[in-house]
C-alpha atoms as a PDB file:
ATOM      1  CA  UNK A   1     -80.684  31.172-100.035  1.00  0.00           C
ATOM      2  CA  UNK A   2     -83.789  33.071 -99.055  1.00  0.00           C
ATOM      3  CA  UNK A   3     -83.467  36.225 -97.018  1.00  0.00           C
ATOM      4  CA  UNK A   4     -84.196  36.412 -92.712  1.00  0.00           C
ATOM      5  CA  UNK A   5     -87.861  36.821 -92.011  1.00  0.00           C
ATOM      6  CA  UNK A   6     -87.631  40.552 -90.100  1.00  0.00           C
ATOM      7  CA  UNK A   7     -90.181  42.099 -88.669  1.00  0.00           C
ATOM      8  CA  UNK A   8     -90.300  45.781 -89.980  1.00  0.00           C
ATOM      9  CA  UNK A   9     -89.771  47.302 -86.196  1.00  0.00           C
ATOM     10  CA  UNK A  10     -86.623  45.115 -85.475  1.00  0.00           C
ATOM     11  CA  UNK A  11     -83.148  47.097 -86.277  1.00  0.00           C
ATOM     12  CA  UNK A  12     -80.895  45.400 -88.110  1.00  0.00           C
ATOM     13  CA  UNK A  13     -77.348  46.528 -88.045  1.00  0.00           C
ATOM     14  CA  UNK A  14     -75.582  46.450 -92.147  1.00  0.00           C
ATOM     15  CA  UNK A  15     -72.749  44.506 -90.071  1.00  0.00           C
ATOM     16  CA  UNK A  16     -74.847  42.158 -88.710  1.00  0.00           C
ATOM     17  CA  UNK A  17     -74.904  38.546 -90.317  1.00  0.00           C
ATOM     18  CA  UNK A  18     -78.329  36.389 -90.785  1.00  0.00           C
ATOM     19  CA  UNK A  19     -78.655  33.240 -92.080  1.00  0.00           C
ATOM     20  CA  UNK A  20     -81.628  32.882 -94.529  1.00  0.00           C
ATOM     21  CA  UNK A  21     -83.968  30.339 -92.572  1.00  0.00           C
ATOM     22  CA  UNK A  22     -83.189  33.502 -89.816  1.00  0.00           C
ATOM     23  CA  UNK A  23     -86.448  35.005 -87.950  1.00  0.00           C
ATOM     24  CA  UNK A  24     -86.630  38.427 -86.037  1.00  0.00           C
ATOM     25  CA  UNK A  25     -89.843  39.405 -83.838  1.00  0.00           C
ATOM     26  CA  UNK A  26     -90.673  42.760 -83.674  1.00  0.00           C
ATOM     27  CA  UNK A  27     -88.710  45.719 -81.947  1.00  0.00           C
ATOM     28  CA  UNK A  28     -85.822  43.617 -81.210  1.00  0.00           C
ATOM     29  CA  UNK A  29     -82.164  45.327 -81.593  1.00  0.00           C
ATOM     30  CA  UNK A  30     -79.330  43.137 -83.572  1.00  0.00           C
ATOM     31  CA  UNK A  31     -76.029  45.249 -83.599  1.00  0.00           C
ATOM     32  CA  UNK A  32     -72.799  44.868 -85.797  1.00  0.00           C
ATOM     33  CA  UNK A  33     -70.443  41.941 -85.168  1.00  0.00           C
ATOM     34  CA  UNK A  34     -73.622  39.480 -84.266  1.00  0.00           C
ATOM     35  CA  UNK A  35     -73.666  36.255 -86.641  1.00  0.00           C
ATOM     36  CA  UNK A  36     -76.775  34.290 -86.253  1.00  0.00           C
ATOM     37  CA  UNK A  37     -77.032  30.466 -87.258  1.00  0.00           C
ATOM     38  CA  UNK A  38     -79.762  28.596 -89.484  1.00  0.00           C
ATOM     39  CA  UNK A  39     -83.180  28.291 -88.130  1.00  0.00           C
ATOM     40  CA  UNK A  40     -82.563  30.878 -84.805  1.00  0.00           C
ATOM     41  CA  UNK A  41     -85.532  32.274 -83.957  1.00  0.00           C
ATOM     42  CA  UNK A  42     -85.249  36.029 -82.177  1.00  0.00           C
ATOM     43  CA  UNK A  43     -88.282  37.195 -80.212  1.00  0.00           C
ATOM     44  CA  UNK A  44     -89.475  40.645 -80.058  1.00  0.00           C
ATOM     45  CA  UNK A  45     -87.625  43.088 -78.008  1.00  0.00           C
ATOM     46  CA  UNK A  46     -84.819  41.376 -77.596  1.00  0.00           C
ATOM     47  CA  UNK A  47     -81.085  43.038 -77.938  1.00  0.00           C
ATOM     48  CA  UNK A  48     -78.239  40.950 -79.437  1.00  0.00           C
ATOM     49  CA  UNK A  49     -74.768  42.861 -79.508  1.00  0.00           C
ATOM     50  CA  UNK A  50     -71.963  41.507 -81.004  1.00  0.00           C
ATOM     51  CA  UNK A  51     -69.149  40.440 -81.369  1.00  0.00           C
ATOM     52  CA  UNK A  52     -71.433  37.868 -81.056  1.00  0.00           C
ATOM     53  CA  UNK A  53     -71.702  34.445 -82.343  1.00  0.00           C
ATOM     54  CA  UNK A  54     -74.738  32.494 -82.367  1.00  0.00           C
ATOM     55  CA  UNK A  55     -75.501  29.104 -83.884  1.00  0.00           C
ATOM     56  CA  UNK A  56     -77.705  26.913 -84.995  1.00  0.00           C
ATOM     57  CA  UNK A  57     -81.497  26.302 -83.878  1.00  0.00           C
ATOM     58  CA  UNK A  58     -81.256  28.866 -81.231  1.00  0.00           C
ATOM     59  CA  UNK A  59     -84.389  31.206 -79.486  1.00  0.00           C
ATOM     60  CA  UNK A  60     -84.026  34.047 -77.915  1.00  0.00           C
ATOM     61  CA  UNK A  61     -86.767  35.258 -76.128  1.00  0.00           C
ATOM     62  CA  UNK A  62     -88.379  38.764 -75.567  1.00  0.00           C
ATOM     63  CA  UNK A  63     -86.594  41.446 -73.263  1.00  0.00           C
ATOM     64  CA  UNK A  64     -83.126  38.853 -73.657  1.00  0.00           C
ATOM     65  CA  UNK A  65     -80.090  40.853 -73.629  1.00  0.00           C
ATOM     66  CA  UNK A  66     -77.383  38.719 -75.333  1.00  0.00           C
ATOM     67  CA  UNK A  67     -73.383  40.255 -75.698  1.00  0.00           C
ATOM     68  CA  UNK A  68     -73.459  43.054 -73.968  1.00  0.00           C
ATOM     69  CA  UNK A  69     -70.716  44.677 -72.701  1.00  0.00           C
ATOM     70  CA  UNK A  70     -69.706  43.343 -69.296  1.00  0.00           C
ATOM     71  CA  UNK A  71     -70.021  44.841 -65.799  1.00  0.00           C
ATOM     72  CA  UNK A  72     -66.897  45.024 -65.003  1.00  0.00           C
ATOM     73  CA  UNK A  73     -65.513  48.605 -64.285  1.00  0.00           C
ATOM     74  CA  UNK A  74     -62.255  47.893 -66.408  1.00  0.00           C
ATOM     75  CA  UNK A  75     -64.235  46.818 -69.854  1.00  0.00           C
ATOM     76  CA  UNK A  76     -64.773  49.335 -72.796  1.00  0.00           C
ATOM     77  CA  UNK A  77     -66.718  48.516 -76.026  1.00  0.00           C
ATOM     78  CA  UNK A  78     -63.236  49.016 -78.105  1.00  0.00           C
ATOM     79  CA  UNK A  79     -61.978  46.277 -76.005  1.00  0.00           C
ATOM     80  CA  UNK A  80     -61.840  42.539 -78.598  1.00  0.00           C
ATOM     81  CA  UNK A  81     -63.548  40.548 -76.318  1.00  0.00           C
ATOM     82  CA  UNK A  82     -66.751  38.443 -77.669  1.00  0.00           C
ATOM     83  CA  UNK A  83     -69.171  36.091 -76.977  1.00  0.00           C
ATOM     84  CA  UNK A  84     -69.817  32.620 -78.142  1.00  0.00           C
ATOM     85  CA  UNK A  85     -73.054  30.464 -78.228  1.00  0.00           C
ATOM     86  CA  UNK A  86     -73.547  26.674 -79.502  1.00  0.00           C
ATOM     87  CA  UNK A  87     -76.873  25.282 -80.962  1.00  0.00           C
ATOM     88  CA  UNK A  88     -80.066  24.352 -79.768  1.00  0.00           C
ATOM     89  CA  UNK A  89     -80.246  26.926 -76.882  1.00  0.00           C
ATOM     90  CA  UNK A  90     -83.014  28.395 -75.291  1.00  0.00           C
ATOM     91  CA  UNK A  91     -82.637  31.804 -73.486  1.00  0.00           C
ATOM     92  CA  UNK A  92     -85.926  32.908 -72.089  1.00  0.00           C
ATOM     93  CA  UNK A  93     -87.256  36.293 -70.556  1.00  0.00           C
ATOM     94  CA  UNK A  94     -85.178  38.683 -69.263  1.00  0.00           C
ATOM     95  CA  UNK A  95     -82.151  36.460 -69.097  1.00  0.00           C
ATOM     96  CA  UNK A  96     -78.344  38.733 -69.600  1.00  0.00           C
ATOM     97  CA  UNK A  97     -75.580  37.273 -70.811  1.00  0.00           C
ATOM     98  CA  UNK A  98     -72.130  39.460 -71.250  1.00  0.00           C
ATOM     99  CA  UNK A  99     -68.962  39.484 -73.241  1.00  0.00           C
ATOM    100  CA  UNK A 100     -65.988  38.450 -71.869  1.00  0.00           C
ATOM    101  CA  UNK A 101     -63.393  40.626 -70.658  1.00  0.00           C
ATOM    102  CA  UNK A 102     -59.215  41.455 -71.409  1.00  0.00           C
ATOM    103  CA  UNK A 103     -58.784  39.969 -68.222  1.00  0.00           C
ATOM    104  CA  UNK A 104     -58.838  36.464 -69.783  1.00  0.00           C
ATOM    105  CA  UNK A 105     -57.813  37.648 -73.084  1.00  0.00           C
ATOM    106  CA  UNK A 106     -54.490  35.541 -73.361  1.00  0.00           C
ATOM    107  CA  UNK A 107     -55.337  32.135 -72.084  1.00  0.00           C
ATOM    108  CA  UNK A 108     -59.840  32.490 -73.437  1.00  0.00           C
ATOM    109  CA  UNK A 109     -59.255  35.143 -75.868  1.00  0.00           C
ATOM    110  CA  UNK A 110     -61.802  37.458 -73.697  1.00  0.00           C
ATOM    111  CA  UNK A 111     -64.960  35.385 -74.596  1.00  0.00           C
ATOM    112  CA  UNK A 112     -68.011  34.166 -72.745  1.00  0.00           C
ATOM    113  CA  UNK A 113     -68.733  31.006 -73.872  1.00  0.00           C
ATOM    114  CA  UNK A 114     -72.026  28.661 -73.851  1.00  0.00           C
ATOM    115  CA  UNK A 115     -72.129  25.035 -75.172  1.00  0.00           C
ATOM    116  CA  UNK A 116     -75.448  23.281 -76.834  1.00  0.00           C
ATOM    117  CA  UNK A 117     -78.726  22.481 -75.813  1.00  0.00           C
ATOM    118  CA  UNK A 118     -78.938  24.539 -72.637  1.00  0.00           C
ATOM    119  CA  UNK A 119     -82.079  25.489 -71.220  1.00  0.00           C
ATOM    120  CA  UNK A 120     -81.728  29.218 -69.058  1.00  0.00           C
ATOM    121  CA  UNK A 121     -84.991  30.459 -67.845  1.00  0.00           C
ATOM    122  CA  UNK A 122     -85.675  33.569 -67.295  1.00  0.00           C
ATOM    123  CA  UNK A 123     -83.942  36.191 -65.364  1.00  0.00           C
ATOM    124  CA  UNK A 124     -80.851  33.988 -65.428  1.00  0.00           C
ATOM    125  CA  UNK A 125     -77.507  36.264 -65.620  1.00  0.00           C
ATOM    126  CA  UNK A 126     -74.303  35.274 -66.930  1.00  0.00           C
ATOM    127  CA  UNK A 127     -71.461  37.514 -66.451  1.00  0.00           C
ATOM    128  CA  UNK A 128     -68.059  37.967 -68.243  1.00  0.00           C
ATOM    129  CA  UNK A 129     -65.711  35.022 -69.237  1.00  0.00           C
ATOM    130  CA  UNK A 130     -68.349  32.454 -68.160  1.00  0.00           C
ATOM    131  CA  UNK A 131     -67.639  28.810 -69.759  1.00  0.00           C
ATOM    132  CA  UNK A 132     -71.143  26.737 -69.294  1.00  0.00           C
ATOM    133  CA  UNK A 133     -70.989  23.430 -71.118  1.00  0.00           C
ATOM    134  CA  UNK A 134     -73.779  21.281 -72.733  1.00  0.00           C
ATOM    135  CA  UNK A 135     -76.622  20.088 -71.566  1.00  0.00           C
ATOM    136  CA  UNK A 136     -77.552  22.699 -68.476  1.00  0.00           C
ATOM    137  CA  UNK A 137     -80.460  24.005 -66.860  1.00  0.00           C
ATOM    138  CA  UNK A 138     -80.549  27.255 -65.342  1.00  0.00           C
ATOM    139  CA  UNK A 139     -84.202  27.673 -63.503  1.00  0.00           C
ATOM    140  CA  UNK A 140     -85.818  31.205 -62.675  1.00  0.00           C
ATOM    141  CA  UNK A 141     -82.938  33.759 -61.583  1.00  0.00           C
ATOM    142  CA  UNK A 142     -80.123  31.815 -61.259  1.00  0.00           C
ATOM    143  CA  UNK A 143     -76.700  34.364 -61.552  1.00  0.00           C
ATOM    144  CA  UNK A 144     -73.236  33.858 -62.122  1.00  0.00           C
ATOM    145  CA  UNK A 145     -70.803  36.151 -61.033  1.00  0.00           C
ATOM    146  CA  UNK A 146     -67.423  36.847 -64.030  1.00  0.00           C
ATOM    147  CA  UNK A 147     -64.706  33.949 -64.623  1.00  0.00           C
ATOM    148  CA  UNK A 148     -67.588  31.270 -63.684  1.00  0.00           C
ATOM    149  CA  UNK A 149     -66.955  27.578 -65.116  1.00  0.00           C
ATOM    150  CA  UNK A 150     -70.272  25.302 -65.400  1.00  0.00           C
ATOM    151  CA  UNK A 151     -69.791  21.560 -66.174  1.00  0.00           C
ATOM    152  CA  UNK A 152     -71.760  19.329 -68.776  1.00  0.00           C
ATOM    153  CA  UNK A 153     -75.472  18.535 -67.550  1.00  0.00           C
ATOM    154  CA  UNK A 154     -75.438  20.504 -64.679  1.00  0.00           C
ATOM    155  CA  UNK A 155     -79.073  21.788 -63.427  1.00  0.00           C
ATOM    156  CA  UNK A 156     -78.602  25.258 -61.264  1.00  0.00           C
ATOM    157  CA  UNK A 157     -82.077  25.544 -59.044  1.00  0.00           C
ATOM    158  CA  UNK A 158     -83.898  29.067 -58.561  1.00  0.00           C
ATOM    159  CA  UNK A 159     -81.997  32.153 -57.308  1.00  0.00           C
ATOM    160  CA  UNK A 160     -78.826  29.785 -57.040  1.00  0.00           C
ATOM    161  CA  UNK A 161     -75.657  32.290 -56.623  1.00  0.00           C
ATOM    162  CA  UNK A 162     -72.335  31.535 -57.765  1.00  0.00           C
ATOM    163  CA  UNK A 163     -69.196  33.386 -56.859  1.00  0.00           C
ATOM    164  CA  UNK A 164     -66.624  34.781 -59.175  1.00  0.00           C
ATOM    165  CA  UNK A 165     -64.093  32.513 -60.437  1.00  0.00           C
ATOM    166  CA  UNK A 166     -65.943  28.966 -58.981  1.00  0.00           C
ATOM    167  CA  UNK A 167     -66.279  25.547 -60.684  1.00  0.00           C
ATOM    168  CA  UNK A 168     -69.436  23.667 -61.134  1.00  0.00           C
ATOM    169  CA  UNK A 169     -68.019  20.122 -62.215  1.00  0.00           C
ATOM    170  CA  UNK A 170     -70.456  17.730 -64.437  1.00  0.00           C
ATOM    171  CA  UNK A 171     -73.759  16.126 -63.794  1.00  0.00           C
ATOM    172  CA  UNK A 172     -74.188  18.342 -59.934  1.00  0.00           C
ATOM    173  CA  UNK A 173     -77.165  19.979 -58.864  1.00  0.00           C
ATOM    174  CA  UNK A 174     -77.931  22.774 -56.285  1.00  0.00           C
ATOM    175  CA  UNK A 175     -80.861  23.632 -54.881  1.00  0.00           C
ATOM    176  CA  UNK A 176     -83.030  26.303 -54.503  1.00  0.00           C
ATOM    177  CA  UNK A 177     -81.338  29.731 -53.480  1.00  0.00           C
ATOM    178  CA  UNK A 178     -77.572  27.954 -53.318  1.00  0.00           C
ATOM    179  CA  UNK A 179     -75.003  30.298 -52.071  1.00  0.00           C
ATOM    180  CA  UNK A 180     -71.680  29.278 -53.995  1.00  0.00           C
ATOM    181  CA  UNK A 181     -67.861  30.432 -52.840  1.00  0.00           C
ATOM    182  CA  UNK A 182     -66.498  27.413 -53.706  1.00  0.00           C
ATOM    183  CA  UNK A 183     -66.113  24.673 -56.119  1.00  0.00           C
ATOM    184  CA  UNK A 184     -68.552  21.480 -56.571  1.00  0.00           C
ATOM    185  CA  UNK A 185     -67.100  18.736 -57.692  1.00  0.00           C
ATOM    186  CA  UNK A 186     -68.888  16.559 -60.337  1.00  0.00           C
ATOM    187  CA  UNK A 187     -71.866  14.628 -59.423  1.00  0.00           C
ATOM    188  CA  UNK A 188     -72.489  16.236 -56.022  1.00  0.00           C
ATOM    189  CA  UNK A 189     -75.283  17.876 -55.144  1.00  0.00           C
ATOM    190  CA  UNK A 190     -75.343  21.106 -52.884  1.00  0.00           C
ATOM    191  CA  UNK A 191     -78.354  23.152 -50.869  1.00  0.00           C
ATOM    192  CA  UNK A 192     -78.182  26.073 -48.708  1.00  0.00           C
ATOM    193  CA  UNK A 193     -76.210  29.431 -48.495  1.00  0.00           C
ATOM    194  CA  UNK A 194     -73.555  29.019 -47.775  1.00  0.00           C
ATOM    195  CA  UNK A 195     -73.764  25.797 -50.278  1.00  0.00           C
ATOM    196  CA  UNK A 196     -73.483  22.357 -48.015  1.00  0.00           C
ATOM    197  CA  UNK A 197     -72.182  19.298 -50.227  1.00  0.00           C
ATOM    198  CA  UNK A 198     -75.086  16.343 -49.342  1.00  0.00           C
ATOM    199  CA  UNK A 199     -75.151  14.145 -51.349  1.00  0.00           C
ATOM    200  CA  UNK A 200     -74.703  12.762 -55.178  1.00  0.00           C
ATOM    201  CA  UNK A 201     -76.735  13.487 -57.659  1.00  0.00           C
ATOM    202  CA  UNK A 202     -78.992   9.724 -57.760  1.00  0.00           C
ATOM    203  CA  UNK A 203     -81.772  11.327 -59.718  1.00  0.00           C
ATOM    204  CA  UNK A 204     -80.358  12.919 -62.025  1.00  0.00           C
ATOM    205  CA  UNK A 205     -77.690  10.318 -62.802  1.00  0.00           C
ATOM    206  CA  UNK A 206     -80.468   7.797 -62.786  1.00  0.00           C
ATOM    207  CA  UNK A 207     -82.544  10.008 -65.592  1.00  0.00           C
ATOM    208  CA  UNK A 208     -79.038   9.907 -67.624  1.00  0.00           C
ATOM    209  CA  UNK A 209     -78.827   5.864 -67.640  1.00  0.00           C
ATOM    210  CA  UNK A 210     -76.173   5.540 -65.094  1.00  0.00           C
ATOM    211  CA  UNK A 211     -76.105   2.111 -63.745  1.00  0.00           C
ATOM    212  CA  UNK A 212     -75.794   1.204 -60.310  1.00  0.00           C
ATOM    213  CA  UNK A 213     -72.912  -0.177 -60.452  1.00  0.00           C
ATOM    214  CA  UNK A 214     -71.236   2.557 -62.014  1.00  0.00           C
ATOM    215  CA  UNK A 215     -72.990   5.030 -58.818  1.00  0.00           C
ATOM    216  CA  UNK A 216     -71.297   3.419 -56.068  1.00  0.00           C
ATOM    217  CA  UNK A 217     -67.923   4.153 -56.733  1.00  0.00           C
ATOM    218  CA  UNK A 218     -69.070   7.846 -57.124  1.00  0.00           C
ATOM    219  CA  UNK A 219     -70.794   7.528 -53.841  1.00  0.00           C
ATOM    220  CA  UNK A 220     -68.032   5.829 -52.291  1.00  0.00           C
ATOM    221  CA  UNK A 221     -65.478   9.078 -53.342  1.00  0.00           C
ATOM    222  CA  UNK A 222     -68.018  11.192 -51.952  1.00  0.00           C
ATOM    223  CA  UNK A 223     -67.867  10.396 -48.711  1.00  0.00           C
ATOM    224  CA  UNK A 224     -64.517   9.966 -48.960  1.00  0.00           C
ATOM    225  CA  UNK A 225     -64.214  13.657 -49.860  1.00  0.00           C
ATOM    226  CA  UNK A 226     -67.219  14.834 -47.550  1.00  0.00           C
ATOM    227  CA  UNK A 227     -67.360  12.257 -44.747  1.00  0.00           C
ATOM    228  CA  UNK A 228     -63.673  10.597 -43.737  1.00  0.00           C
ATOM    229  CA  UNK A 229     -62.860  13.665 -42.018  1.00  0.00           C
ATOM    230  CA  UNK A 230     -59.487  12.724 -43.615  1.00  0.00           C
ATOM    231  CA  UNK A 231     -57.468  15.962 -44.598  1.00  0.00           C
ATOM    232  CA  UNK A 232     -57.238  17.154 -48.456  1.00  0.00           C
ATOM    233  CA  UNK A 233     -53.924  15.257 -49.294  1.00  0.00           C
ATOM    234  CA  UNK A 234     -54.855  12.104 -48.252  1.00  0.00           C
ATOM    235  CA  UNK A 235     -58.450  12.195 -49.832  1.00  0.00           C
ATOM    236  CA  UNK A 236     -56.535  13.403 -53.287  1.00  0.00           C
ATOM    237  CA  UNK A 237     -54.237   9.869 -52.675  1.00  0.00           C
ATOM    238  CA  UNK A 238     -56.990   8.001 -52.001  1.00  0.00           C
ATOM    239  CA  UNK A 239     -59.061   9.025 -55.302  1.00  0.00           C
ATOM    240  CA  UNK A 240     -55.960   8.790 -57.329  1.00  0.00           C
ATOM    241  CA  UNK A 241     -56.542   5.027 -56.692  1.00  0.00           C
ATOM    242  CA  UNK A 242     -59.724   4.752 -57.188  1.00  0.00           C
ATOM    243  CA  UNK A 243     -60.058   6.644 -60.432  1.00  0.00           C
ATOM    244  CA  UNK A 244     -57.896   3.407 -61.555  1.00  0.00           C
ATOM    245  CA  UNK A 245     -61.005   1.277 -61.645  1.00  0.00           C
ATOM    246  CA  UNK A 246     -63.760   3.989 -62.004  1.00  0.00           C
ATOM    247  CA  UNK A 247     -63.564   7.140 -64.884  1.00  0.00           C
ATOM    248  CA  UNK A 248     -65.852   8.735 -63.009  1.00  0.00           C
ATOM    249  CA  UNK A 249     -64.594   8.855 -60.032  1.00  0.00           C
ATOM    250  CA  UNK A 250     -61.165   9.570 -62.339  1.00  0.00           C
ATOM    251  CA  UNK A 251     -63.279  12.795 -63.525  1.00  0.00           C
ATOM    252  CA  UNK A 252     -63.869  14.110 -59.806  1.00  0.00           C
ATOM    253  CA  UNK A 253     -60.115  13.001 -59.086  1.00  0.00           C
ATOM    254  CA  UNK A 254     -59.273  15.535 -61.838  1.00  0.00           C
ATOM    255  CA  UNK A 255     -61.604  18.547 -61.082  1.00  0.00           C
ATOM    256  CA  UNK A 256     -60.328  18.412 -57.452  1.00  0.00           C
ATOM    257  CA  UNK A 257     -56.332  18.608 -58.370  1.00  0.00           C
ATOM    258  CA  UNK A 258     -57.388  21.060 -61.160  1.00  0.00           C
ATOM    259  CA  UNK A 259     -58.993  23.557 -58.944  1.00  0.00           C
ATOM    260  CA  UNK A 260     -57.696  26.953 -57.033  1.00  0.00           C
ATOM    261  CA  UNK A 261     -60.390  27.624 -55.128  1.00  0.00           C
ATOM    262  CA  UNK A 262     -61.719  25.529 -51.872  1.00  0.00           C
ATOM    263  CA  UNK A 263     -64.955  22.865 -51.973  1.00  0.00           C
ATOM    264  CA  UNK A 264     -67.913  23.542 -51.279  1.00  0.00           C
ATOM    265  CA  UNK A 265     -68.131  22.530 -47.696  1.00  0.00           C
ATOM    266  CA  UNK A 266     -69.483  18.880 -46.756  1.00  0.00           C
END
């Protein structure tokens, strides 16, 4: 295997692990702990800190600060909490990701986690004990607060907001400068701050190959959830039966019995 290509400014920890086909710009920082996949390509000034795991076909961009410990008042560096990146990322300018925390050690093992193929542009900030999925955008500034969960193929617009411990179920959008306190279930898209619920996501679905057939019933639980002005119970009834002819209006049936915290309002 050949060696990393590293520029002669960047620091490389001993305990650090590079694959081979590994490059490093110049002046970046890669700390002990950090494992880097094949083919990752690490811009200059960036700061990786482990324990961090990176995979394949990732680039990190300058001024990216990626495992650092978390804000949280109660976290220490001696504390064996970690972070965890797929393949085929790309984490632009500026953007700050952080380690989990203990306070999720038993049932996450204290780790911030990020799927495959997401796009986070820059400034983006994702705290401790995150989970983002596959398949995401994150435009210009977008910020998640700690304990944050983030759904396949969802797109977060600028400055969007999300409170701690909120769900962001599969396939939804929000807008520019969303304000999040509560969940958003799968395929809905929210604007405004606080975050209104109004309507599904039709573009983006469409740009995915969803049929029309298969976006009415996902329309039809929508307003069921945001328009009936039926109370919760009945609405979860209601969806229980549809989700018998319809998985994905099973998958929003799910996320909504799953979750602690209220919807985002309609």
């Amino acid at each position: 295997m050949s060696a990393p290509r590293i520029h002669p400014t960047a620091i490389i920890d001993a305990k650090a692990e590079l694959h081979g086909s590994v490059q490093v710009g110049p002046y970046s920082i890669i700390g002990p702990g950090v494992e880097i996949g094949e083919d990752s390509w690490i811009g200059p000034h960036a700061v990786l800190t482990g324990p961090l795991k990176l995979g394949k076909r990732n680039k990190v961009y300058q001024f990216a600060s990626v495992g650092e410990l978390s804000q949280d008042k109660t976290a220490t560096p001696e504390q064996p909490t970690s972070t965890v990146i797929g393949d085929d990322n790309i984490i632009r300018e500026y953007v700050s990701i952080q380690r989990g925390t203990m306070k999720e050690y038993e049932t996450k093992r204290g780790e911030t986690r990020i799927g495959d193929r997401n796009l986070i542009m820059n400034y983006c900030h994702i705290a401790h004990d995150c989970v983002v999925g596959s398949d995401t955008i994150f435009a210009n500034n977008a910020s998640l607060a700690g304990h944050v969960e983030i759904g396949d193929w969802v797109i977060l617009g600028g400055y969007t907001l999300v409170y701690q411990f909120c769900r962001i179920g599969p396939h939804a959008f929000t807008a520019y400068a969303a304000g999040l306190s509560g969940d958003v279930p799968p395929f809905v898209m929210v604007q405004g701050s606080p975050a209104d619920a109004r309507a599904i996501n039709k573009e983006g679905l469409r740009r995915r190959g969803f049929k029309p057939e298969e976006m009415a019933p996902i329309e039809e639980a929508f307003k069921l959830i945001y328009r009936s002005g039926k109370v919760m119970a009945e609405v979860k009834a209601e969806l229980a039966e549809m989700a018998k002819t319809s998985e994905h209006v099973r998958l929003m049936s799910e996320f909504i019995n799953s979750g602690k915290r209220p919807l985002a309002r309609g």
